[in-house]
PDB file of N, CA and C in Angstrom:
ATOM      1  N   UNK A   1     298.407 271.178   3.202  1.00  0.00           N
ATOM      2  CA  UNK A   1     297.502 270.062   3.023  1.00  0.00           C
ATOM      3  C   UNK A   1     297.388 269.695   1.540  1.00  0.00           C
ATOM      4  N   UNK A   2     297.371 271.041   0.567  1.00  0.00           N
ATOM      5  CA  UNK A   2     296.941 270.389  -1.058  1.00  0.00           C
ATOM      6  C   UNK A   2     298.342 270.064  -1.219  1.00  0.00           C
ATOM      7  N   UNK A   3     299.579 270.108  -0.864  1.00  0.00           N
ATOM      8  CA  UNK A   3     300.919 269.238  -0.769  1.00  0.00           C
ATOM      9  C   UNK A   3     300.809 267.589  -0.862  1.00  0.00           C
ATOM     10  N   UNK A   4     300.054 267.846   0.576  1.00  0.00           N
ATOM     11  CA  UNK A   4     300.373 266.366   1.225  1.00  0.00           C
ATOM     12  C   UNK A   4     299.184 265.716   0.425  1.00  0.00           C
ATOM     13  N   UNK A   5     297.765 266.198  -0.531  1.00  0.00           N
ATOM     14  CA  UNK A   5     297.030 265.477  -1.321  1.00  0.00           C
ATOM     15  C   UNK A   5     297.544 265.252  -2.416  1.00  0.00           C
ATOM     16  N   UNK A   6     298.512 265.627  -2.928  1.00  0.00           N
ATOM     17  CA  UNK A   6     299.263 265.448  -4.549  1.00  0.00           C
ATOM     18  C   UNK A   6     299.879 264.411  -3.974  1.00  0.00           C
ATOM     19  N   UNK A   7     301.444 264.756  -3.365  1.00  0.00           N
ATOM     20  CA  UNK A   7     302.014 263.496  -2.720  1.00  0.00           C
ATOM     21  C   UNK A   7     301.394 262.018  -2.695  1.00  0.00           C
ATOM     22  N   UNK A   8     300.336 262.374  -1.838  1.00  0.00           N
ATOM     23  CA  UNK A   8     299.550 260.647  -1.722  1.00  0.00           C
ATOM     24  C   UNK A   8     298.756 260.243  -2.719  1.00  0.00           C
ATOM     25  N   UNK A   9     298.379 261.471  -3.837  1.00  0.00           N
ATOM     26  CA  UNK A   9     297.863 260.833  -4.923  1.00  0.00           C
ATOM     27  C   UNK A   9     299.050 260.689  -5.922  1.00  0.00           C
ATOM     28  N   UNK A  10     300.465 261.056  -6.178  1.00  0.00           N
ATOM     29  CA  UNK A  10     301.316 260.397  -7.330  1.00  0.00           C
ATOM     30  C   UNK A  10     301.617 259.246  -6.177  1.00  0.00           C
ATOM     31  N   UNK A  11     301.769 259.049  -5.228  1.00  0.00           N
ATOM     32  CA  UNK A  11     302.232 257.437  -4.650  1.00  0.00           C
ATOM     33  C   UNK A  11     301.377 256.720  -4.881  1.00  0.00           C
ATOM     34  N   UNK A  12     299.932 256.822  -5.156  1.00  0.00           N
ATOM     35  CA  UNK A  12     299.072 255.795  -5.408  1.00  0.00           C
ATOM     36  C   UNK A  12     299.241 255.285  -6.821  1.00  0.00           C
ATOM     37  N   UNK A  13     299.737 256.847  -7.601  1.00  0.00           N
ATOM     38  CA  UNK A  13     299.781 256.263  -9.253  1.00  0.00           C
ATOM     39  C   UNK A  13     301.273 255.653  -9.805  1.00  0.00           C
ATOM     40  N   UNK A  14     302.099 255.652  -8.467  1.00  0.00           N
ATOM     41  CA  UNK A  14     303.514 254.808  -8.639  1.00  0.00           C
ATOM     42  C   UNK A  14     303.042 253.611  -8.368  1.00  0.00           C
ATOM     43  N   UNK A  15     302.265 253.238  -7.647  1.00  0.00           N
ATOM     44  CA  UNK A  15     302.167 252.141  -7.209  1.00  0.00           C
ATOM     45  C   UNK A  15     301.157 251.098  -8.001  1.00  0.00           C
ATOM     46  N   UNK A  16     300.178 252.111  -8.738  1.00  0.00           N
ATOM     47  CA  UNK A  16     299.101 251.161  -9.768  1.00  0.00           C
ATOM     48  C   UNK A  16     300.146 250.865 -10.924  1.00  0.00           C
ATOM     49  N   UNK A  17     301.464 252.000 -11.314  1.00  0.00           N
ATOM     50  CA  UNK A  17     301.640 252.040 -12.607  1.00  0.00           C
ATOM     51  C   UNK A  17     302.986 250.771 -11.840  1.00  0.00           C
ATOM     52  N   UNK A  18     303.303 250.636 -11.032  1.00  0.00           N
ATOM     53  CA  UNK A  18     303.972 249.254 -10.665  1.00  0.00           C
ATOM     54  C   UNK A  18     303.353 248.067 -10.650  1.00  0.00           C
ATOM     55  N   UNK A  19     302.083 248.029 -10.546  1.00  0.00           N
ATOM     56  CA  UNK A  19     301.470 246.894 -10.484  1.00  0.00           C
ATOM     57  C   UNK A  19     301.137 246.338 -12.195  1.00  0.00           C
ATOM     58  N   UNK A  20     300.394 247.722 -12.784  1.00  0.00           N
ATOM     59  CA  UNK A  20     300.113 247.479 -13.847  1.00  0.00           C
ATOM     60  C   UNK A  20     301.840 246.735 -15.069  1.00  0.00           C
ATOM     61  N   UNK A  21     302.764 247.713 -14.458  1.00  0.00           N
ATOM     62  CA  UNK A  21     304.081 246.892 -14.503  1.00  0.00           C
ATOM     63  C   UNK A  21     304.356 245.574 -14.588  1.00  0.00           C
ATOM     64  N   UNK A  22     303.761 244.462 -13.411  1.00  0.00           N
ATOM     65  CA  UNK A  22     304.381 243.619 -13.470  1.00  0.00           C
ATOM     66  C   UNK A  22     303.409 242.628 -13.932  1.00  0.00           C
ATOM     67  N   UNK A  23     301.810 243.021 -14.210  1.00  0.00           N
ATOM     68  CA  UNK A  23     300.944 242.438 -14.685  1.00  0.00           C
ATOM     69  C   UNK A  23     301.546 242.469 -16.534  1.00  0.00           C
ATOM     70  N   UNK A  24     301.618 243.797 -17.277  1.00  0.00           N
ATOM     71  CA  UNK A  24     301.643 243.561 -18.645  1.00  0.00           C
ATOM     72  C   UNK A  24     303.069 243.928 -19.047  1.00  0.00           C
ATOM     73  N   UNK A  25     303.840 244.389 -18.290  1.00  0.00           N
ATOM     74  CA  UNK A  25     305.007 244.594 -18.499  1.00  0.00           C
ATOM     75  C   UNK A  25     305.453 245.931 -18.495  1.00  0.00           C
ATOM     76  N   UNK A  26     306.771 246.335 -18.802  1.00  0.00           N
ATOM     77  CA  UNK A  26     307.176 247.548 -18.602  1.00  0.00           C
ATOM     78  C   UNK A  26     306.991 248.595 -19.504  1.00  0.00           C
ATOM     79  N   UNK A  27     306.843 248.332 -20.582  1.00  0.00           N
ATOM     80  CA  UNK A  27     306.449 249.328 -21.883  1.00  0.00           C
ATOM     81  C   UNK A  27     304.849 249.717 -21.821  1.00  0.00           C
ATOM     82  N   UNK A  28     304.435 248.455 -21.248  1.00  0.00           N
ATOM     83  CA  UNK A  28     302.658 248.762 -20.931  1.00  0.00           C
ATOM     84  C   UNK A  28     302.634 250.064 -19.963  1.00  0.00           C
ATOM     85  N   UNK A  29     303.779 250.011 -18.615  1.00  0.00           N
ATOM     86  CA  UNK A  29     303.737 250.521 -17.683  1.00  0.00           C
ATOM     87  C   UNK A  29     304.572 252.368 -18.232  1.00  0.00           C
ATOM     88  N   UNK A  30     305.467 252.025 -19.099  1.00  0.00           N
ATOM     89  CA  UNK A  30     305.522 253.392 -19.717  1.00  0.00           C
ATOM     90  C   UNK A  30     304.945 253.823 -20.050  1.00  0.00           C
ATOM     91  N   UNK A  31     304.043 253.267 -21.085  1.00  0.00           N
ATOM     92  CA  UNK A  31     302.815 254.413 -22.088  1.00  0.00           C
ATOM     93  C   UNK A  31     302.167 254.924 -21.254  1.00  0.00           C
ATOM     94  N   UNK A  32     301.737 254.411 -19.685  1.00  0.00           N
ATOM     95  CA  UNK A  32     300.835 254.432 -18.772  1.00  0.00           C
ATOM     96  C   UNK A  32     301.060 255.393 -17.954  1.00  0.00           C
ATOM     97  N   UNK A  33     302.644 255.777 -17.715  1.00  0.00           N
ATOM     98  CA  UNK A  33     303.050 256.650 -17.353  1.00  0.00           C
ATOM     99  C   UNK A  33     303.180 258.071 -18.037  1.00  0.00           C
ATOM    100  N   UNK A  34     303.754 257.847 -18.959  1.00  0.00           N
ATOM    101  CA  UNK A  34     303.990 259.252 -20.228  1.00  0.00           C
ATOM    102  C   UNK A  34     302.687 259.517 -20.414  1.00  0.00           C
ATOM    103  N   UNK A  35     301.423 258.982 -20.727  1.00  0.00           N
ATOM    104  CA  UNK A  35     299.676 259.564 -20.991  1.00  0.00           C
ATOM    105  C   UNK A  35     299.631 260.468 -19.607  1.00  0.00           C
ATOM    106  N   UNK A  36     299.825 259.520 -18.554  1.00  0.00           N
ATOM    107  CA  UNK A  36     299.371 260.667 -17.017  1.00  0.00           C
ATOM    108  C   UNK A  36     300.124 261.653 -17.071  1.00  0.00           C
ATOM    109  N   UNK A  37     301.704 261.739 -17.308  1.00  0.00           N
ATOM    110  CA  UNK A  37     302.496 262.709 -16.934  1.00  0.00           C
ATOM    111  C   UNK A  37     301.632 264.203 -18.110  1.00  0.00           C
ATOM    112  N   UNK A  38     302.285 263.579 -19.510  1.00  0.00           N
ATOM    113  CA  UNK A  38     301.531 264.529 -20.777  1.00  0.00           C
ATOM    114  C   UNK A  38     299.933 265.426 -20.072  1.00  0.00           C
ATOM    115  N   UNK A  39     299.404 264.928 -19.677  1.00  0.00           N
ATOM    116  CA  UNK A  39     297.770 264.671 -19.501  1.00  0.00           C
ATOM    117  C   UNK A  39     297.908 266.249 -18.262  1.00  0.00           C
ATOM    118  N   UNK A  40     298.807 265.827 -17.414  1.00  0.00           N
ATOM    119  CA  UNK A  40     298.934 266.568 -15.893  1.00  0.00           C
ATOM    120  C   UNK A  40     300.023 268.008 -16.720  1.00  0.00           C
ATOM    121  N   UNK A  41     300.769 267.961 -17.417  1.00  0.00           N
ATOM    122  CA  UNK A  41     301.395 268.726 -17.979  1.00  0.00           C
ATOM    123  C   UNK A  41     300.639 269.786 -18.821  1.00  0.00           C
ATOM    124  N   UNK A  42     299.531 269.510 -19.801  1.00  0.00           N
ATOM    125  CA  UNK A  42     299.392 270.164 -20.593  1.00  0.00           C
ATOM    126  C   UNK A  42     297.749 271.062 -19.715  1.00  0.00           C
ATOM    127  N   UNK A  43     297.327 270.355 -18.624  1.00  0.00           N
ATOM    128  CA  UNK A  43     296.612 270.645 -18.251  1.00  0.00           C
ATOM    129  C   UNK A  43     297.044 272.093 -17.036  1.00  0.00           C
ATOM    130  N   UNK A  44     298.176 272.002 -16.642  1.00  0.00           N
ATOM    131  CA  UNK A  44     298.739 273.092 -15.746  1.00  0.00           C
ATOM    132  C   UNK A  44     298.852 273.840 -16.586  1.00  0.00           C
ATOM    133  N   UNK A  45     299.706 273.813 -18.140  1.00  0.00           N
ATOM    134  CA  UNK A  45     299.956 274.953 -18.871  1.00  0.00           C
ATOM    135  C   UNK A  45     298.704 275.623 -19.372  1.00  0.00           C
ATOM    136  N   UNK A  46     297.922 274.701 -19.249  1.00  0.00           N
ATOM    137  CA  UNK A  46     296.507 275.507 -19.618  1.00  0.00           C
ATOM    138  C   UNK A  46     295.775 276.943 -18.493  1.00  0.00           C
ATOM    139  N   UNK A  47     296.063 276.165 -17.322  1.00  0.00           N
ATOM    140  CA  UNK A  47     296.117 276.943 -16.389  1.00  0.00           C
ATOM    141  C   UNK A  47     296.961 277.859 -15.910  1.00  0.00           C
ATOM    142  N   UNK A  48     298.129 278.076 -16.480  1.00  0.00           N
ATOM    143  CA  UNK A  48     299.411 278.717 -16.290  1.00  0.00           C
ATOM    144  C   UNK A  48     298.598 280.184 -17.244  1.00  0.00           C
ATOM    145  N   UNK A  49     298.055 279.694 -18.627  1.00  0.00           N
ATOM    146  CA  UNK A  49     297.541 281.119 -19.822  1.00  0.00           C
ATOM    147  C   UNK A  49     296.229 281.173 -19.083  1.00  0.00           C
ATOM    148  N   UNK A  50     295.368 280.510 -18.454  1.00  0.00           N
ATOM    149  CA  UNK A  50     294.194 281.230 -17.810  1.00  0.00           C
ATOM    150  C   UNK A  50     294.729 282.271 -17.033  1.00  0.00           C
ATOM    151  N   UNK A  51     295.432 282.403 -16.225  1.00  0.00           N
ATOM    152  CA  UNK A  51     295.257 282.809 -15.089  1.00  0.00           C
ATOM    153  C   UNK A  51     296.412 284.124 -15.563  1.00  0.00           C
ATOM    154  N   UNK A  52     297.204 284.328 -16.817  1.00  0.00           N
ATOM    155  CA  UNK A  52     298.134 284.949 -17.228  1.00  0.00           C
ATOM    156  C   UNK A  52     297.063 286.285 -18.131  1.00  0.00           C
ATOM    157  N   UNK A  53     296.062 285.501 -18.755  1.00  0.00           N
ATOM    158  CA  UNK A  53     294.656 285.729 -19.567  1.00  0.00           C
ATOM    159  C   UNK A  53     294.244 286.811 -18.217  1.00  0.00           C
ATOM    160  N   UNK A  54     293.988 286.008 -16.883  1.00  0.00           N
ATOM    161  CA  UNK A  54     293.128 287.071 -16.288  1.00  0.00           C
ATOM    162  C   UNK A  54     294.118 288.401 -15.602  1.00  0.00           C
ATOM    163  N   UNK A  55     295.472 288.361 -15.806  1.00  0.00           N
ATOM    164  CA  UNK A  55     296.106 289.303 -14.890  1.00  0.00           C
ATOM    165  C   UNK A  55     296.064 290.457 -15.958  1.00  0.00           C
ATOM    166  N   UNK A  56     295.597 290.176 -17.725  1.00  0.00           N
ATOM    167  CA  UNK A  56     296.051 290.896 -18.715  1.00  0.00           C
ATOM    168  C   UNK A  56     297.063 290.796 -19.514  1.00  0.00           C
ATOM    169  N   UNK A  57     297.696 289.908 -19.154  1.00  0.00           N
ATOM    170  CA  UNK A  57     299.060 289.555 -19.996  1.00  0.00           C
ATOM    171  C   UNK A  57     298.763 289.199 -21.777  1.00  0.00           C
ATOM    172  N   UNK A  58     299.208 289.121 -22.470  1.00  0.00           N
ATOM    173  CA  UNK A  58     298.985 289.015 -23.831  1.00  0.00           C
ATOM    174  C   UNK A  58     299.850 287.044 -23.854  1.00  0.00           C
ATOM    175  N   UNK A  59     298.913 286.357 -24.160  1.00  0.00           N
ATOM    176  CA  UNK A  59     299.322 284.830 -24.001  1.00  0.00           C
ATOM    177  C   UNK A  59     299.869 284.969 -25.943  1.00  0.00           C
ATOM    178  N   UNK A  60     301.263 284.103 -25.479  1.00  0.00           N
ATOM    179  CA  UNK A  60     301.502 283.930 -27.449  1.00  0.00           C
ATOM    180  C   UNK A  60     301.643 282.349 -27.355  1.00  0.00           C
ATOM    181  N   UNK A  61     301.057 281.809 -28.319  1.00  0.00           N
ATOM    182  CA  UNK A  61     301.599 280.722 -28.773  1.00  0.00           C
ATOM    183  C   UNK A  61     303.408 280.210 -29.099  1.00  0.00           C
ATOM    184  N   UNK A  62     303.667 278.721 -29.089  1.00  0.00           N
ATOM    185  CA  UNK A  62     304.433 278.645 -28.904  1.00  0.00           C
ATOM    186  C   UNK A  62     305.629 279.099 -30.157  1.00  0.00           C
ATOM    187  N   UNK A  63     305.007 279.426 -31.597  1.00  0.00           N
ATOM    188  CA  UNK A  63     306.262 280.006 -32.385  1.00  0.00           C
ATOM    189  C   UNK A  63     306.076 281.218 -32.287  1.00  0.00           C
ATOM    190  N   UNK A  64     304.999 282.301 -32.168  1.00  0.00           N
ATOM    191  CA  UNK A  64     305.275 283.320 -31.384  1.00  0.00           C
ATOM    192  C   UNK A  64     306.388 283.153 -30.198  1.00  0.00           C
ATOM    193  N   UNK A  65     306.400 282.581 -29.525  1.00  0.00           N
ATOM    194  CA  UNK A  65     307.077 282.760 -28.188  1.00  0.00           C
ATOM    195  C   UNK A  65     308.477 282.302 -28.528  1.00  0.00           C
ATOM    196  N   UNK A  66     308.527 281.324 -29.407  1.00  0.00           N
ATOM    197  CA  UNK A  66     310.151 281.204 -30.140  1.00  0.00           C
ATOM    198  C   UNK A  66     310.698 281.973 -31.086  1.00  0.00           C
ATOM    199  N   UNK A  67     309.624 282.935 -31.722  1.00  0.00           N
ATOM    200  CA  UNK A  67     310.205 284.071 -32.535  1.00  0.00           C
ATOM    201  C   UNK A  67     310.772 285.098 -31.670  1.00  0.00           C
ATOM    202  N   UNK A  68     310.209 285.218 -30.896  1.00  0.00           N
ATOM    203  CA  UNK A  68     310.049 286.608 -29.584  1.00  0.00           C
ATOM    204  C   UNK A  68     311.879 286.137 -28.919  1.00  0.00           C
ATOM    205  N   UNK A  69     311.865 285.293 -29.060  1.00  0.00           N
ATOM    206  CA  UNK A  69     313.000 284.857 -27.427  1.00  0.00           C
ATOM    207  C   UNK A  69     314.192 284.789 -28.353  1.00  0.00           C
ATOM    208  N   UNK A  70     314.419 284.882 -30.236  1.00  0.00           N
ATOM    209  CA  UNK A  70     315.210 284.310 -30.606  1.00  0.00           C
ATOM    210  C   UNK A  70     316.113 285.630 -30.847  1.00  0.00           C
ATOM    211  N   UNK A  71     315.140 287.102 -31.017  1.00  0.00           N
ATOM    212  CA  UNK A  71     315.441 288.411 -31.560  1.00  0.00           C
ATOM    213  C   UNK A  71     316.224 288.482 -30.176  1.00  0.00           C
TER     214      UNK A  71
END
């Protein structure tokens, strides 16, 4: 079911960010897109170190985590 509620909520936001599309144009309709996508992205990774936070894991930032991966 929380499947099929994501699903019908990005088809609703294909469909505003199409409308909003053909009202101001397509670059309007990009920025509009890249803010939601960014927005939904940084908000999972937030939740990705909560929940990493509660198992005990040691969360590193991201040049920590590019120093770590490069050795």
């Amino acid at each position: 079911m929380k499947n099929f509620y994501r699903n019908l909520l990005l088809s609703a936001l294909m469909i505003f960010a199409s409308v909003v599309g053909w009202v101001k144009g397509t670059e309007a309709k990009q920025k509009l897109v890249y803010k939601w996508k960014t927005s939904y992205d940084e908000k999972r990774q937030l939740a990705r170190k909560r929940i990493a936070q509660r198992k005990g894991q040691v969360v590193l930032d991201d040049v920590e985590w590019a120093a770590f991966h490069k050795s």
